[in-house]
C-alpha atoms as a PDB file:
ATOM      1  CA  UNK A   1      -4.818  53.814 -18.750  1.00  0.00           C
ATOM      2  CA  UNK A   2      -2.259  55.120 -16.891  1.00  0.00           C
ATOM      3  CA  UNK A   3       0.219  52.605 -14.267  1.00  0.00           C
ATOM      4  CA  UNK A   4      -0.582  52.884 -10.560  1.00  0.00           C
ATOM      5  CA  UNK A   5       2.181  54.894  -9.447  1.00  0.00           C
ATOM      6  CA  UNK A   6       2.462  56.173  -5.953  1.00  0.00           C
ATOM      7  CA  UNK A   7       2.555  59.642  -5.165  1.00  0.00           C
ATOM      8  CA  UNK A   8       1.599  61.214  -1.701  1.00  0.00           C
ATOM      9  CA  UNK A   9       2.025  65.288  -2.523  1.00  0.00           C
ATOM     10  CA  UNK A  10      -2.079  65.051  -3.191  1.00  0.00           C
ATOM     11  CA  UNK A  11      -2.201  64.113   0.495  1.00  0.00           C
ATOM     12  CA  UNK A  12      -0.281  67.283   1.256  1.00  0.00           C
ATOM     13  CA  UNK A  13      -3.082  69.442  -0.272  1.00  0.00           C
ATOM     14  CA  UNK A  14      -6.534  70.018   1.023  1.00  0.00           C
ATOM     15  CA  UNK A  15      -7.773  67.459  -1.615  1.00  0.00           C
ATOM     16  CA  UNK A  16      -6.326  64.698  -0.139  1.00  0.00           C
ATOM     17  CA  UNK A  17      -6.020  66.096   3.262  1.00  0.00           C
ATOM     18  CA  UNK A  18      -9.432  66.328   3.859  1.00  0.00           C
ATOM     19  CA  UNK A  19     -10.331  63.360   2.471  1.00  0.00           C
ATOM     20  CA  UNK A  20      -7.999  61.798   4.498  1.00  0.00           C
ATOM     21  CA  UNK A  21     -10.277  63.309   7.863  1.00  0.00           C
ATOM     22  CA  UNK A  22     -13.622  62.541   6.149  1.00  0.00           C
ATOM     23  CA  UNK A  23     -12.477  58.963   6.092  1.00  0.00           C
ATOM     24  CA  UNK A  24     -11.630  58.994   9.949  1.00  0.00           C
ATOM     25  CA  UNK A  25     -14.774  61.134  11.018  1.00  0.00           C
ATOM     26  CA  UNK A  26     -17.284  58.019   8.762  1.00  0.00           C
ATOM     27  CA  UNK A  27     -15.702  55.113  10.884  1.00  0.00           C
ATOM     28  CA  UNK A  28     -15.996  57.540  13.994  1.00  0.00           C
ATOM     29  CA  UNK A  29     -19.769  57.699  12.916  1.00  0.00           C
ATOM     30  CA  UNK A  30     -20.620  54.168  12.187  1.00  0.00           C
ATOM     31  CA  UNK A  31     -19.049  53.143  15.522  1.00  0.00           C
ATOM     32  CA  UNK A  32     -20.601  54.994  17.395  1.00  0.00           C
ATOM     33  CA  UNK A  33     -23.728  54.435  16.518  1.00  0.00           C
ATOM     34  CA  UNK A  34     -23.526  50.756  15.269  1.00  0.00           C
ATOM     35  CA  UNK A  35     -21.837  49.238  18.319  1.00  0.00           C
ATOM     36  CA  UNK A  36     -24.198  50.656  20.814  1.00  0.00           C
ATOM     37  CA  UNK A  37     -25.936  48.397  23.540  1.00  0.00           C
ATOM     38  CA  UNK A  38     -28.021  49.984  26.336  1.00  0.00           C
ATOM     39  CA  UNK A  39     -30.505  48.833  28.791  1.00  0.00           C
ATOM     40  CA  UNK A  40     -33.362  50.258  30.938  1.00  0.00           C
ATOM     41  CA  UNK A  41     -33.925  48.958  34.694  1.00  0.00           C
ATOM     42  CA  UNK A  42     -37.032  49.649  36.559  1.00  0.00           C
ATOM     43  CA  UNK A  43     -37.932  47.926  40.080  1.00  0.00           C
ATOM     44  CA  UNK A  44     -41.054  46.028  40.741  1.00  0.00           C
ATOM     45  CA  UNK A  45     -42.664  44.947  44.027  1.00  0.00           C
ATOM     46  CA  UNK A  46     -45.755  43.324  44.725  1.00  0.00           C
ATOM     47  CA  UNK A  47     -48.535  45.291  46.922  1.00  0.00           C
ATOM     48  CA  UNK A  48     -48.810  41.954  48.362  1.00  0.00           C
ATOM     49  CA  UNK A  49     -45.767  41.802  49.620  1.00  0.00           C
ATOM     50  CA  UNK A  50     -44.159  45.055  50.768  1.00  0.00           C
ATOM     51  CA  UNK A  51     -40.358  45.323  50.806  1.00  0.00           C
ATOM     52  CA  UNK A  52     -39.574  42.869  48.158  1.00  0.00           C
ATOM     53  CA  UNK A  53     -38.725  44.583  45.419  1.00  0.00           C
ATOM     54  CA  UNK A  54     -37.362  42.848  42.066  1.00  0.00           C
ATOM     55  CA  UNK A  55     -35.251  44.446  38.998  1.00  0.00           C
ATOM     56  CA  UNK A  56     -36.866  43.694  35.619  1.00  0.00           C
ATOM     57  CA  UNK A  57     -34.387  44.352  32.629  1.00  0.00           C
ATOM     58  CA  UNK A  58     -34.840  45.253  28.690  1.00  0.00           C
ATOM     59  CA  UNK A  59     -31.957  45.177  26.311  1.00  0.00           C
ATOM     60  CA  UNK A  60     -31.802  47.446  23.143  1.00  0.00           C
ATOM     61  CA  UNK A  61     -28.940  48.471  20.650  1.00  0.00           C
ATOM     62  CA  UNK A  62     -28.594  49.219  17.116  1.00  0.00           C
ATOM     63  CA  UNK A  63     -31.081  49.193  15.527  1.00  0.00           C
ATOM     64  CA  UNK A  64     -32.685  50.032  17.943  1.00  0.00           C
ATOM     65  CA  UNK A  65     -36.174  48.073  17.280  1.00  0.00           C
ATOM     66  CA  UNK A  66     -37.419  48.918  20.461  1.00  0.00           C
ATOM     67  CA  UNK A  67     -40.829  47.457  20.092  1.00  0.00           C
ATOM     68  CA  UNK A  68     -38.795  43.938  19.904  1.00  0.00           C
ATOM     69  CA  UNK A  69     -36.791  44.537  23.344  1.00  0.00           C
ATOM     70  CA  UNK A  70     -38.583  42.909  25.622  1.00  0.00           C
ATOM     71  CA  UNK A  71     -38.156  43.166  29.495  1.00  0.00           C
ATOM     72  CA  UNK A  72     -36.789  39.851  31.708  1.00  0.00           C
ATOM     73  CA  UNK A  73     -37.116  39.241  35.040  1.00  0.00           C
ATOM     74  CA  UNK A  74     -34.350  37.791  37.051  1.00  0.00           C
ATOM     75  CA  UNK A  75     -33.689  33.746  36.617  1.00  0.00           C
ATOM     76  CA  UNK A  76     -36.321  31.581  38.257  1.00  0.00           C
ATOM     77  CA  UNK A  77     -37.825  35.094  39.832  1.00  0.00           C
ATOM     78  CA  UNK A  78     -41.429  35.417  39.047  1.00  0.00           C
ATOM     79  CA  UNK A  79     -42.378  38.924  40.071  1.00  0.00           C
ATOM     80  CA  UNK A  80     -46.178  39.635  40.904  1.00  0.00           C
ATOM     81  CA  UNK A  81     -47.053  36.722  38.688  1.00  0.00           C
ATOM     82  CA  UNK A  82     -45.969  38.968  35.089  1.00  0.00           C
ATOM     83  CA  UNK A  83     -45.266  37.657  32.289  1.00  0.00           C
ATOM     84  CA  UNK A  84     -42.620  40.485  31.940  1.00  0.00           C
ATOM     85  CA  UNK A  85     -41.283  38.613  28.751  1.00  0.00           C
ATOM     86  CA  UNK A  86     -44.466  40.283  26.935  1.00  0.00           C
ATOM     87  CA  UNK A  87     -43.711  43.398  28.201  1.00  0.00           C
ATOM     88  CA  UNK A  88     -41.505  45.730  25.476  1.00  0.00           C
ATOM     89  CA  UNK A  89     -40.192  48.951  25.002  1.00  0.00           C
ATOM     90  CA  UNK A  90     -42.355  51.172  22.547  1.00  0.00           C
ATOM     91  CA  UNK A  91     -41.080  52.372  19.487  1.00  0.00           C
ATOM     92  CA  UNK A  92     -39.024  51.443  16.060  1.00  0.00           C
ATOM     93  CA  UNK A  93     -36.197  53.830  14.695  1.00  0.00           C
ATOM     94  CA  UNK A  94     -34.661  51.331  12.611  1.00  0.00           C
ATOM     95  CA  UNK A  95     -34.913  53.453   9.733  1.00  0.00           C
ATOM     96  CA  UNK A  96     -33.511  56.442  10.313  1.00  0.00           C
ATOM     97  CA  UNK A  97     -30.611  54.552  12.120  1.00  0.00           C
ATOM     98  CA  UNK A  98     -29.679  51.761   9.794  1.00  0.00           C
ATOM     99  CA  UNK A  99     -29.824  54.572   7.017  1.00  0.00           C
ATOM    100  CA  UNK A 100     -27.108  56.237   9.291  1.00  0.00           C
ATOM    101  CA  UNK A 101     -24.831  54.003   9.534  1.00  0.00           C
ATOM    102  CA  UNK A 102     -25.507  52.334   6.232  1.00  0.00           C
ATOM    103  CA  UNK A 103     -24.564  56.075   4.558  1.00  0.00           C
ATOM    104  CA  UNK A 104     -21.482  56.005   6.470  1.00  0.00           C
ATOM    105  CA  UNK A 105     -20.364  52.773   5.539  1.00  0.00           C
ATOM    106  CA  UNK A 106     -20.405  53.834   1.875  1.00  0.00           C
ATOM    107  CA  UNK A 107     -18.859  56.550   2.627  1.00  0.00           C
ATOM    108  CA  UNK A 108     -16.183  54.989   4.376  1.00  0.00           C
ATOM    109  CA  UNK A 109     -15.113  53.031   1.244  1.00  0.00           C
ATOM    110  CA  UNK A 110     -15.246  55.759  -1.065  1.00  0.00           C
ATOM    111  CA  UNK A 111     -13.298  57.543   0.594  1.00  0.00           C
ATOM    112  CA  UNK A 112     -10.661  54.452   0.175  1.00  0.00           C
ATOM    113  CA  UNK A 113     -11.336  54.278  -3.651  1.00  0.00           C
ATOM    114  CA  UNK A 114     -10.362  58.548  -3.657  1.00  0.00           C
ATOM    115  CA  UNK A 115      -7.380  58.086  -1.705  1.00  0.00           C
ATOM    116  CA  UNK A 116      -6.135  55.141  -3.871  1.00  0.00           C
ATOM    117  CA  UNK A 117      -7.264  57.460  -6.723  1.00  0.00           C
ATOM    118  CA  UNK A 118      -5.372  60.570  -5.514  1.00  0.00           C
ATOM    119  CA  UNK A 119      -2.842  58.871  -4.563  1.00  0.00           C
ATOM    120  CA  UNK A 120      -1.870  55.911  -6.758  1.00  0.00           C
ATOM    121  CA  UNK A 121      -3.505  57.697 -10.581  1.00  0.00           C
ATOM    122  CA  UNK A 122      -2.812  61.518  -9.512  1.00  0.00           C
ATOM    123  CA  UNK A 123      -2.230  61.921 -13.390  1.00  0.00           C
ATOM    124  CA  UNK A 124      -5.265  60.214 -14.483  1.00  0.00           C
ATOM    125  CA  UNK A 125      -7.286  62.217 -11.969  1.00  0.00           C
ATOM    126  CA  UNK A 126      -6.446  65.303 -13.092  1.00  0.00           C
ATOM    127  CA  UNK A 127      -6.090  64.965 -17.132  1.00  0.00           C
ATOM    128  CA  UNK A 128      -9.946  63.276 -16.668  1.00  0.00           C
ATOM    129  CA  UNK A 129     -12.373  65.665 -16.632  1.00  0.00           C
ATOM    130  CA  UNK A 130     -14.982  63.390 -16.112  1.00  0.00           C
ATOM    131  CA  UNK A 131     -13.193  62.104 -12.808  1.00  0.00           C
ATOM    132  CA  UNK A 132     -13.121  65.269 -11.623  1.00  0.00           C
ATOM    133  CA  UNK A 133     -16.782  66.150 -12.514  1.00  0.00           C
ATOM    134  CA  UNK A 134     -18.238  62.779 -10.813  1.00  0.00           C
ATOM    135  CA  UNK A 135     -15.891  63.554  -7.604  1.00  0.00           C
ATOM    136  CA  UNK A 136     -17.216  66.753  -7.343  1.00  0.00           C
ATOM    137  CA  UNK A 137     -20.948  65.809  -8.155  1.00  0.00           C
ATOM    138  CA  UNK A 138     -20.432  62.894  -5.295  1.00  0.00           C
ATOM    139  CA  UNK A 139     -18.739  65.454  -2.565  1.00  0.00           C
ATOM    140  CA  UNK A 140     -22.121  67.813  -2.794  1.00  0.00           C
ATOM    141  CA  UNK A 141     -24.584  65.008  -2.988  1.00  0.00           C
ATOM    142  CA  UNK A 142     -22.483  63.197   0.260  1.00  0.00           C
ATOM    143  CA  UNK A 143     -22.680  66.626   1.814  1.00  0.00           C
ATOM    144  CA  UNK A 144     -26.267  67.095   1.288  1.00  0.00           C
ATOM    145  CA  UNK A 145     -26.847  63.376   2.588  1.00  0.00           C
ATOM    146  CA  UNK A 146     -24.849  63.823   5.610  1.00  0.00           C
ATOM    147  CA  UNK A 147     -27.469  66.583   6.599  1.00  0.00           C
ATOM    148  CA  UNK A 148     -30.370  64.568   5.865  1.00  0.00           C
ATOM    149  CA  UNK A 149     -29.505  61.463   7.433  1.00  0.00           C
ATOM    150  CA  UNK A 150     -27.488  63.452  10.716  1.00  0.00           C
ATOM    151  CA  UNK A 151     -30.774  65.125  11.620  1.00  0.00           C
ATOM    152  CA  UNK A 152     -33.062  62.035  11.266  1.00  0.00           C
ATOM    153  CA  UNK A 153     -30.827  59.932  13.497  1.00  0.00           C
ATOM    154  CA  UNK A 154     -30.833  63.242  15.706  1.00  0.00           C
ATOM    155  CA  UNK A 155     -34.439  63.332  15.904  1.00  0.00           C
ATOM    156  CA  UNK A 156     -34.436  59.585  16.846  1.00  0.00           C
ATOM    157  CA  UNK A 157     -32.077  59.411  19.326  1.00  0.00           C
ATOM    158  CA  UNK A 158     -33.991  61.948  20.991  1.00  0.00           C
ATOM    159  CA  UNK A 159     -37.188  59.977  20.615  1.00  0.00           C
ATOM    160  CA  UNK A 160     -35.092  56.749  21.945  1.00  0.00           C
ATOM    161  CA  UNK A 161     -33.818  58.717  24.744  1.00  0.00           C
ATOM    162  CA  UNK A 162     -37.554  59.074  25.940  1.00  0.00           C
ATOM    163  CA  UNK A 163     -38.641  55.526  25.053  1.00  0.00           C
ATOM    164  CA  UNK A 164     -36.213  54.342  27.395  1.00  0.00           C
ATOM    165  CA  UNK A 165     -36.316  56.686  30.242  1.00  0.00           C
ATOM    166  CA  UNK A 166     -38.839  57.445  32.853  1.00  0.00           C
ATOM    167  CA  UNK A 167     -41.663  57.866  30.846  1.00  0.00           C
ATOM    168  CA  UNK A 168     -41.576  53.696  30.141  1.00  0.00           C
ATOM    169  CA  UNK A 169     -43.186  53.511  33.439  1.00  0.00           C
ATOM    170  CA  UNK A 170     -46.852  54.810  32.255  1.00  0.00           C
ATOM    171  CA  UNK A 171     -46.381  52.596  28.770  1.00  0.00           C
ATOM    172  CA  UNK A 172     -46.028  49.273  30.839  1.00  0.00           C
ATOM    173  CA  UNK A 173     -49.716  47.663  31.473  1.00  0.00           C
ATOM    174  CA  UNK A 174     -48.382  45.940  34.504  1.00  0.00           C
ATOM    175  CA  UNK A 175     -47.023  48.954  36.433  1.00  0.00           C
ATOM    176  CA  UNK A 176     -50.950  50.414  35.223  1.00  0.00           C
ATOM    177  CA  UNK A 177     -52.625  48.075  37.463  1.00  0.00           C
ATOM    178  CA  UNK A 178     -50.997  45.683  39.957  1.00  0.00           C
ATOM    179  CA  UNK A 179     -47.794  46.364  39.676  1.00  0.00           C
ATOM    180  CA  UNK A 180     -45.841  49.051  41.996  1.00  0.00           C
ATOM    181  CA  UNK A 181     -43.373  50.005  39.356  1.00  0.00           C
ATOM    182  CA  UNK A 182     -40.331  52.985  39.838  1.00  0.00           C
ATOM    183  CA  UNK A 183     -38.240  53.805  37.220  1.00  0.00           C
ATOM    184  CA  UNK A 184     -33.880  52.906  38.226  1.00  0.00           C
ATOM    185  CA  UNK A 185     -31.805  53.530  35.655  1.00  0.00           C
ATOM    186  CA  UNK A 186     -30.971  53.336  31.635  1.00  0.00           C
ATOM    187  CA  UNK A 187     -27.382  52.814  30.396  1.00  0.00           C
ATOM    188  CA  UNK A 188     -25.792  56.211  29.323  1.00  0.00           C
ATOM    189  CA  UNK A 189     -26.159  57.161  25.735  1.00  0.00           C
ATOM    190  CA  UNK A 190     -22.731  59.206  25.026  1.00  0.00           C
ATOM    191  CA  UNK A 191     -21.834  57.411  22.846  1.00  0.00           C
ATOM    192  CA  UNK A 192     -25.181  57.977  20.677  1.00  0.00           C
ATOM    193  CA  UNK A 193     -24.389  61.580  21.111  1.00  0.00           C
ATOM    194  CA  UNK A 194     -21.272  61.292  19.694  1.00  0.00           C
ATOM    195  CA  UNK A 195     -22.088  60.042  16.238  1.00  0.00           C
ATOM    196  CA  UNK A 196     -24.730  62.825  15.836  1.00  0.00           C
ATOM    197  CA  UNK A 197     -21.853  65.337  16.125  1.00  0.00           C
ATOM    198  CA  UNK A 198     -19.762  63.355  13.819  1.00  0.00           C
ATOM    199  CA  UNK A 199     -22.674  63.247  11.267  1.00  0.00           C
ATOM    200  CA  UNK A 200     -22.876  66.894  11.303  1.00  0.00           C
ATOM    201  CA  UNK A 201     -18.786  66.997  11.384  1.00  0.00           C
ATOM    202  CA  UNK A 202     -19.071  64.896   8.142  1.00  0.00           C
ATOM    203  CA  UNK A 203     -21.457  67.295   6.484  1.00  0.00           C
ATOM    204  CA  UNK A 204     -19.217  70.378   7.257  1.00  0.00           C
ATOM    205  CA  UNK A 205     -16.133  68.111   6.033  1.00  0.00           C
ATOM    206  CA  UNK A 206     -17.721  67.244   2.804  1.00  0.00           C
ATOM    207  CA  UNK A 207     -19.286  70.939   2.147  1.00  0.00           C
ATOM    208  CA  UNK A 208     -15.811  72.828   2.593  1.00  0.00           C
ATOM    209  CA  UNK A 209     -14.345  69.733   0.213  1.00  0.00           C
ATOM    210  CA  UNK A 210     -16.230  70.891  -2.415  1.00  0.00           C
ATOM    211  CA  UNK A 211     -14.335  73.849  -3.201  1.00  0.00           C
ATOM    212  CA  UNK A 212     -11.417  72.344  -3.326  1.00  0.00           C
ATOM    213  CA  UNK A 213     -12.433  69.258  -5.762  1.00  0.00           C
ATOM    214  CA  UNK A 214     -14.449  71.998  -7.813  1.00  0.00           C
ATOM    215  CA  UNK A 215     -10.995  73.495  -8.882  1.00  0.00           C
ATOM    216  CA  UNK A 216      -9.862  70.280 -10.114  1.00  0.00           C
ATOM    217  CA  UNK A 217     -12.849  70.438 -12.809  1.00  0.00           C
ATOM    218  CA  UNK A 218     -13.118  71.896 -16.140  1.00  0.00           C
ATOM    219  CA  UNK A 219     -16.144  74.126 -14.617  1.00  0.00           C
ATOM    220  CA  UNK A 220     -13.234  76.197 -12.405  1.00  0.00           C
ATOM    221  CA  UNK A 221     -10.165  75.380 -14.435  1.00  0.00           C
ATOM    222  CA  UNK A 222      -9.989  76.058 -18.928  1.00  0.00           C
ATOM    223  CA  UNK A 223     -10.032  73.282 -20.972  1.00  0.00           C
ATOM    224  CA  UNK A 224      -7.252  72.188 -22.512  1.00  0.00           C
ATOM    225  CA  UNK A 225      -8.994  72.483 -25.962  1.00  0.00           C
ATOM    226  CA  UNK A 226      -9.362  75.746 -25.338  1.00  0.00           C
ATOM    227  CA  UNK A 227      -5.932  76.603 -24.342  1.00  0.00           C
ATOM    228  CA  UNK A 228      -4.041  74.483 -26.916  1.00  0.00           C
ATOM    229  CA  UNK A 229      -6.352  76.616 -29.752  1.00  0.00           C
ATOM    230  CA  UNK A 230      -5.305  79.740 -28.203  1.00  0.00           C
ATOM    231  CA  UNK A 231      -1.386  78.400 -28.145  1.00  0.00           C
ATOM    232  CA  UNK A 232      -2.095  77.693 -31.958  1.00  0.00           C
ATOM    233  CA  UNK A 233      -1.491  81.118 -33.076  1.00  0.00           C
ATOM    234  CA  UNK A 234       0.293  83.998 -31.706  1.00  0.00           C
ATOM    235  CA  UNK A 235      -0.250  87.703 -31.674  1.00  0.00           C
ATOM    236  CA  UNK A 236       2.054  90.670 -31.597  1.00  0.00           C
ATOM    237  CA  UNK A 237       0.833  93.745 -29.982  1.00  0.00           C
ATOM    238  CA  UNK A 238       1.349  96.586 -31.476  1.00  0.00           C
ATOM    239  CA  UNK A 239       1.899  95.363 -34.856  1.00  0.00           C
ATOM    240  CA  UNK A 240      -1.919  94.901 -35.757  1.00  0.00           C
ATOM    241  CA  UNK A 241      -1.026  91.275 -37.534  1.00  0.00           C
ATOM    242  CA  UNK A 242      -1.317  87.928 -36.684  1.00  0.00           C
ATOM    243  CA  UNK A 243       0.702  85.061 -37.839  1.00  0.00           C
ATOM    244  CA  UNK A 244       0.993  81.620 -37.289  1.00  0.00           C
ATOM    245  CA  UNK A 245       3.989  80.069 -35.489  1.00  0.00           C
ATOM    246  CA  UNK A 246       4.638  77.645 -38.223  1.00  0.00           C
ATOM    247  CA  UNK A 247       5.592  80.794 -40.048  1.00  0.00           C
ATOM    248  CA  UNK A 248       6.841  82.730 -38.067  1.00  0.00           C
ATOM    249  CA  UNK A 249      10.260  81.481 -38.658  1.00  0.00           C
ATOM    250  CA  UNK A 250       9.839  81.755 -41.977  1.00  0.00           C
ATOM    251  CA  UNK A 251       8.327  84.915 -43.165  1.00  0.00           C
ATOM    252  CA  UNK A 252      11.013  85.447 -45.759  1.00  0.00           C
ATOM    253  CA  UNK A 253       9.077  88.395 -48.415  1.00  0.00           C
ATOM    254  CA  UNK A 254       9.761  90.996 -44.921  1.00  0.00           C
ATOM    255  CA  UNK A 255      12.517  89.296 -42.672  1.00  0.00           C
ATOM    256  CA  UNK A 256      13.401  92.622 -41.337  1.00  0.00           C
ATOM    257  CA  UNK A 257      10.044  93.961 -40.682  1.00  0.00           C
ATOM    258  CA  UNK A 258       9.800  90.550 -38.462  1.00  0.00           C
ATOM    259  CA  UNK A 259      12.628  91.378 -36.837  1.00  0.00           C
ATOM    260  CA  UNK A 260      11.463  94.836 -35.849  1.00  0.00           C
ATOM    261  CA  UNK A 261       8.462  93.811 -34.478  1.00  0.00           C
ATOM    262  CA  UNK A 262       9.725  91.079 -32.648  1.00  0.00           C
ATOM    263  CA  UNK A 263      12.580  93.192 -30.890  1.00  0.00           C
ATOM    264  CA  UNK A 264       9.787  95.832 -30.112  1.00  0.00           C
ATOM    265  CA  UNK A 265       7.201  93.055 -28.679  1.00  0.00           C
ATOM    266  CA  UNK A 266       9.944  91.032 -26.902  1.00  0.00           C
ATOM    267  CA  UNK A 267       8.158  91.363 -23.912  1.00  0.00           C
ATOM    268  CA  UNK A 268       4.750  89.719 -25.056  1.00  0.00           C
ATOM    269  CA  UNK A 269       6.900  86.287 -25.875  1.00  0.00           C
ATOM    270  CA  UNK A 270       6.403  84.866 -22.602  1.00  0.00           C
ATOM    271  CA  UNK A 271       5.932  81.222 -24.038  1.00  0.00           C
ATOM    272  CA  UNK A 272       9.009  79.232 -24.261  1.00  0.00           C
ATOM    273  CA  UNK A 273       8.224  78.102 -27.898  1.00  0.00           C
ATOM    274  CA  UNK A 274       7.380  81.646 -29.156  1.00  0.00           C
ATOM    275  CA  UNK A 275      10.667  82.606 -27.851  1.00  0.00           C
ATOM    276  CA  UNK A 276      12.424  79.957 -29.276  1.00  0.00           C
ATOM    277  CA  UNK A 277      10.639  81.109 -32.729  1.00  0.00           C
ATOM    278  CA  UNK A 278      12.216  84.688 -31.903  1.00  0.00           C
ATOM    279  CA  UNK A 279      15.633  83.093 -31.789  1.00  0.00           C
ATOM    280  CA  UNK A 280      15.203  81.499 -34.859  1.00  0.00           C
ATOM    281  CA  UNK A 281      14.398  84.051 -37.078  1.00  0.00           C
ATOM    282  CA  UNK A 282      17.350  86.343 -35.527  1.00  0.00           C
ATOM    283  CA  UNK A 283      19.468  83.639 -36.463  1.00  0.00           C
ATOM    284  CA  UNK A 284      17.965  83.985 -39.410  1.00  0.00           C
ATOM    285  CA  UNK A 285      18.476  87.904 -39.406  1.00  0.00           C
ATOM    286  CA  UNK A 286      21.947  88.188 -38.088  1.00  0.00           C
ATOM    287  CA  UNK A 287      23.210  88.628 -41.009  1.00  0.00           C
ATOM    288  CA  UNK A 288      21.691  91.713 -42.053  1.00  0.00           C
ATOM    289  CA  UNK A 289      21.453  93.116 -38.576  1.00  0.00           C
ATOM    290  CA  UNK A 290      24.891  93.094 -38.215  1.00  0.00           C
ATOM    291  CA  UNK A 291      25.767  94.781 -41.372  1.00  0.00           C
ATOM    292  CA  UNK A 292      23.692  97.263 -39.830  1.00  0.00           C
ATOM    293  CA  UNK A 293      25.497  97.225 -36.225  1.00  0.00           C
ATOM    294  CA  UNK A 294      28.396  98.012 -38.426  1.00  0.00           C
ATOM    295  CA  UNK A 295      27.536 100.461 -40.755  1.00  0.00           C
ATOM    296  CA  UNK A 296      25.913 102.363 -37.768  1.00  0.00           C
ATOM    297  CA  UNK A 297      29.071 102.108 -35.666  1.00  0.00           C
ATOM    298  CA  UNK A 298      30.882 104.018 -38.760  1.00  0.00           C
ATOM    299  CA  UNK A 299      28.192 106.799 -38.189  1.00  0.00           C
ATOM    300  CA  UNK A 300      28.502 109.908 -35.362  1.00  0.00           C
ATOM    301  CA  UNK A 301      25.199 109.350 -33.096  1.00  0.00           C
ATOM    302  CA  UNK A 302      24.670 104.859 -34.368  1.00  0.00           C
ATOM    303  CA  UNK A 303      22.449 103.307 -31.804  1.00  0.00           C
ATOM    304  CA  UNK A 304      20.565 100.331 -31.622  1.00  0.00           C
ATOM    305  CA  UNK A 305      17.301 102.411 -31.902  1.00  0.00           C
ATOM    306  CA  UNK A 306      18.660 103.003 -35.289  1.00  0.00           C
ATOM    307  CA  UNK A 307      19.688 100.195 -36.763  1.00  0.00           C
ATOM    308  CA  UNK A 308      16.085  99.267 -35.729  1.00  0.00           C
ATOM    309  CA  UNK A 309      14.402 101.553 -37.601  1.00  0.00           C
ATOM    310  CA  UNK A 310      16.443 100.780 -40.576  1.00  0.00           C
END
């Protein structure tokens, strides 16, 4: 296994870069959501006695088990003779929050387990083509998941956002009967808003992120099987042969038919080991090309085209 060795070019590239956003925008979205704490105010007053009018109070926050918030009265205040400690808000979206936030946690820390991979085993990362494969197999099924659970907590914030507005008024059995009940207030929900935007933030993050960790995998890139099997052997075009590069250096029954079709196919040796095979069998060669150089030189009309074709 290869030493943890720091190296922050990956964070340079959209790789890292992003990830490095994704991990901001998940603590952005648990925050938002899990530190929430609201209440809803409505004034009572007894028809008994006009004018005095009393605040009753319900508390709710993540996660947001409304049906358990229960309305209190002022301290040593009993208004109309209610039990308003019976009295709750209606409705539990528990679920689709908790599953919120809980998503984002986990995404939060593996986004700290990529970075430390990026950064600390960039190597590693990128010889494995199974680390690749299960970061990129994560990044769609994250993406995916930030739709699913973005639009349920979307859905039930909007369903909260009724629960604890006016419409509480007709859900209260008091305010039904002898209780003159009007609705005053219910603590701002911004904040709520915000972490839906991030969820959906989070699912464009992770979808664009795909691209970029599907070019790290075998799928977009060619194996290095493949490519060392291909580097095995080398062809001259042109010549209509193939020979190995073991023997290429050494393809002593025709050294100067090797020679001419190397000089004529010097432009296909873009590999620096095939060239370095093409220097070893000139030096190989010299010798008998330049007899040639000279023997041409002695002739009217010697040129290098020549001593080729000889």
């Amino acid at each position: 296994m290869s030493t943890f060795q720091i190296n922050l070019n990956p964070l340079k590239e959209p790789l890292g870069f992003i990830k490095v956003l994704e991990w901001f925008a998940s603590i952005f979205a648990f925050a938002t959501c899990g530190g929430f704490k609201g209440k809803t105010e409505i004034q009572a007053s007894c028809p008994s006695k006009p004018g005095d009018n009393k605040t009753v109070t319900a508390t709710f926050g993540y996660p947001f088990r409304l049906n358990q918030a229960s309305f209190h009265a002022p301290p040593n205040v009993n208004v109309c003779e209610v039990k308003w400690e019976d009295q709750v808000l209606i409705g539990d979206y528990s679920s689709s929050a908790q599953f919120y936030v809980t998503f984002a946690v986990f995404v939060f820390l593996y986004c700290i387990a990529a970075l430390l991979l990026y950064v600390g085993y960039t190597n590693l990362y990128r010889d494995s083509r199974k680390l690749t494969m299960i970061d990129f197999i994560v990044t769609l099924v994250a993406a995916f998941l930030w739709l699913v659970s973005s639009s349920a907590w979307a859905k039930a914030l909007t369903d909260i956002k009724i629960a604890t507005g006016h419409s509480i008024i007709g859900e209260l059995e008091p305010c039904r009967s002898k209780v003159s009940c009007h609705f005053v207030s219910v603590t701002s929900m911004g904040s709520l808003n915000v972490s839906v935007i991030f969820g959906f933030l989070n699912m464009i993050l992770w979808g664009g992120n795909a691209w970029f960790v599907y070019k790290e995998t075998s799928l977009h890139s060619p194996s290095n099987t493949s490519t060392s099997h291909s580097q095995g052997e080398l062809h001259v075009p042109g010549s209509g042969c193939r020979e190995d590069e073991g023997n290429l250096a050494t393809a002593a029954p025709h050294p100067q038919r090797n020679l001419c079709e190397l000089l004529q196919n010097l432009a296909s040796y873009n590999d620096p080991h095939n060239i370095r095979q093409l220097f070893l069998l000139l030096h190989s060669n010299s010798h008998t090309l330049f007899s040639k150089v000279q023997y041409q030189d002695q002739e009217p009309g010697g040129t290098l085209e020549n001593v080729v074709q000889a």
